[in-house]
Protein backbone atom coordinates (compact mmCIF):
# COMPACT_ATOMS: atom_id res chain seq x y z
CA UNK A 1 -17.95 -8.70 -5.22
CA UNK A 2 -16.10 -5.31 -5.24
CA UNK A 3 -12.47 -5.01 -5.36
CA UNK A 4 -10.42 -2.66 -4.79
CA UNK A 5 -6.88 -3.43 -6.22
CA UNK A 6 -3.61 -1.78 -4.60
CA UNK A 7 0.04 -2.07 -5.83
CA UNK A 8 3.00 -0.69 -4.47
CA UNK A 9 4.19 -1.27 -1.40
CA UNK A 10 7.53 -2.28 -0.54
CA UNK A 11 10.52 -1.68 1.88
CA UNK A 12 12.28 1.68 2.11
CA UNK A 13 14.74 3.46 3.82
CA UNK A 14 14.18 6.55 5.65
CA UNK A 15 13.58 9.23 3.56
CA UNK A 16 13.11 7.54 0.39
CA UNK A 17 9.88 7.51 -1.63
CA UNK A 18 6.83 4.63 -2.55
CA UNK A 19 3.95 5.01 -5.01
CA UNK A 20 0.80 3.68 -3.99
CA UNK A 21 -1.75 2.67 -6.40
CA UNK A 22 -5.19 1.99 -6.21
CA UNK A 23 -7.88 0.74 -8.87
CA UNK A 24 -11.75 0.32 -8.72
CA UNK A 25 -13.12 -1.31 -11.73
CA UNK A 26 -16.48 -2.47 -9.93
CA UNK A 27 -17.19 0.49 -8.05
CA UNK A 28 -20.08 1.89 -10.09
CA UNK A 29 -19.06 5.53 -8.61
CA UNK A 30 -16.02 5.71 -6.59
CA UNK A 31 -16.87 9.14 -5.18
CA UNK A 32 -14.27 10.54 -2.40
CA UNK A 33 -11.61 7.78 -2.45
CA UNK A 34 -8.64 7.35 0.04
CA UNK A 35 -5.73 6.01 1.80
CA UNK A 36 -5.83 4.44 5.53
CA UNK A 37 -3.23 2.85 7.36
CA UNK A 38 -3.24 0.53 10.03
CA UNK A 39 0.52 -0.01 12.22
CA UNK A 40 0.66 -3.02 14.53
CA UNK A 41 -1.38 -1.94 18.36
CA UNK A 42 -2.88 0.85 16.16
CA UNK A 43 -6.17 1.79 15.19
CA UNK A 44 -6.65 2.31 11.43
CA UNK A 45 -6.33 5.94 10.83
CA UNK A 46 -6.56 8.26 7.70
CA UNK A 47 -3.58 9.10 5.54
CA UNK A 48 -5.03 11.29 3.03
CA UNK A 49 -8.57 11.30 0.98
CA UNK A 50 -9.79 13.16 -2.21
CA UNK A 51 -12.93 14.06 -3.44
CA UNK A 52 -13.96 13.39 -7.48
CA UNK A 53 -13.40 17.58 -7.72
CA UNK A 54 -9.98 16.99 -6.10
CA UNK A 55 -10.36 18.89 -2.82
CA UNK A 56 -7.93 16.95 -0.45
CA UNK A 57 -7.93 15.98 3.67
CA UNK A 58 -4.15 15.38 4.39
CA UNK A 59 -3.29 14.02 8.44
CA UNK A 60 -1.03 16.39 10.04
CA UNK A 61 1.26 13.62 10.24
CA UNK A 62 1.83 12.99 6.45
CA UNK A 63 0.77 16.99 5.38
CA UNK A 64 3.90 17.98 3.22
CA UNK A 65 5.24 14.44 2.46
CA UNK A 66 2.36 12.77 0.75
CA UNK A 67 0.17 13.56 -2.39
CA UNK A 68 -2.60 11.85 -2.69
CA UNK A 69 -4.09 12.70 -6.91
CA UNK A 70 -6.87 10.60 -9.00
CA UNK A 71 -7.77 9.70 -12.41
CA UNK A 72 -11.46 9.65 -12.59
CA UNK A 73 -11.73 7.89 -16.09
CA UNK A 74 -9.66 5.23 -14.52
CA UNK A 75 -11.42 5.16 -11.19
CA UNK A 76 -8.16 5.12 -9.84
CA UNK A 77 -6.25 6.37 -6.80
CA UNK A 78 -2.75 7.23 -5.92
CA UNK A 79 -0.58 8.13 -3.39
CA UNK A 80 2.88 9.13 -3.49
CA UNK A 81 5.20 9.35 -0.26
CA UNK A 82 8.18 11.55 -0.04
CA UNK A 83 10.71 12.00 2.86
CA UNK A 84 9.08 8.10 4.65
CA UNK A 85 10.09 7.91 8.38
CA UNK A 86 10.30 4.98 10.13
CA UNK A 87 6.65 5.78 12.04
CA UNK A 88 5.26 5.72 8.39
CA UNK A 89 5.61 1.67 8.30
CA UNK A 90 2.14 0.47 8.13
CA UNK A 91 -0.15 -1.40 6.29
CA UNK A 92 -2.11 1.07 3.99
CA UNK A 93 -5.63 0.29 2.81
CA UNK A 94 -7.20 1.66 -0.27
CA UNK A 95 -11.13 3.19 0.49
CA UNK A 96 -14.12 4.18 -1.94
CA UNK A 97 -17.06 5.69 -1.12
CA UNK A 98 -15.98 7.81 2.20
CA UNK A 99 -16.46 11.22 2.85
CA UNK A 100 -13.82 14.02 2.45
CA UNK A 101 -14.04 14.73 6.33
CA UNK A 102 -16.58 12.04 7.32
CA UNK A 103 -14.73 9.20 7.82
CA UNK A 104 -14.34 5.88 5.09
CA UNK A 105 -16.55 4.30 3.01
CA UNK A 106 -17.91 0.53 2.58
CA UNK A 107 -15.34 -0.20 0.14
CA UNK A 108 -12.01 -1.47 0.67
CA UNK A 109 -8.68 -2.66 -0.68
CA UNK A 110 -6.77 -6.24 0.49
CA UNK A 111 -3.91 -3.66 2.19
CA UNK A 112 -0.62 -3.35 1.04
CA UNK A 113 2.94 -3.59 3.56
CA UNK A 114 4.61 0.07 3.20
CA UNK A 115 7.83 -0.79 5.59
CA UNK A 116 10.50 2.09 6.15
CA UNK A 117 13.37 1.01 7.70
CA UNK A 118 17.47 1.38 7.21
């Protein structure tokens, strides 16, 4: 079965920073990998993706706050979050196998709580 294994969510206040982490070990080729997130009432939307090249799809929302980088030997995926607002708080799914503008692939992490609040 593939996994996708996230770390580091948490609780923040507004303003402060998180560092999301994602692994694939059993994805045979990650390709474009991302970040979703999914707030209560809310459709599951895209945060930020990246190619294996490193070209980058940011949301408007999160353009300027958010880096999203990868380590390809590791088939690993980060994202780090600057400047968190309290519309940030979410729970934020890792993705393999999406396309940089064409929407996620089959491959998913278990979600991890990003909360922002003072």
């Amino acid at each position: 079965q593939v996994q996708l294994v996230e770390s580091g969510g948490g609780l923040v206040q507004p303003g402060g920073s998180l560092r999301l982490s994602c692994a694939a070990p059993s994805v045979s080729i990650p390709g474009t990998m991302g970040w979703y997130r999914q707030a209560p009432g809310n459709r599951r939307e895209l945060v930020a993706a990246i190619s294996t090249g490193g070209n980058t799809n940011y949301a408007g929302s999160v353009n300027g706050r958010f880096t999203i980088s990868r380590d390809n030997a590791k088939k690993t995926v980060y994202l780090q979050l600057n400047s968190l607002k309290p519309e940030d708080t979410a729970v934020y799914y890792c993705n393999a196998g999406g396309a940089l503008y064409g929407g996620p692939g089959p491959y998913w992490g278990q979600g991890t709580q990003v909360t922002v609040s003072s």
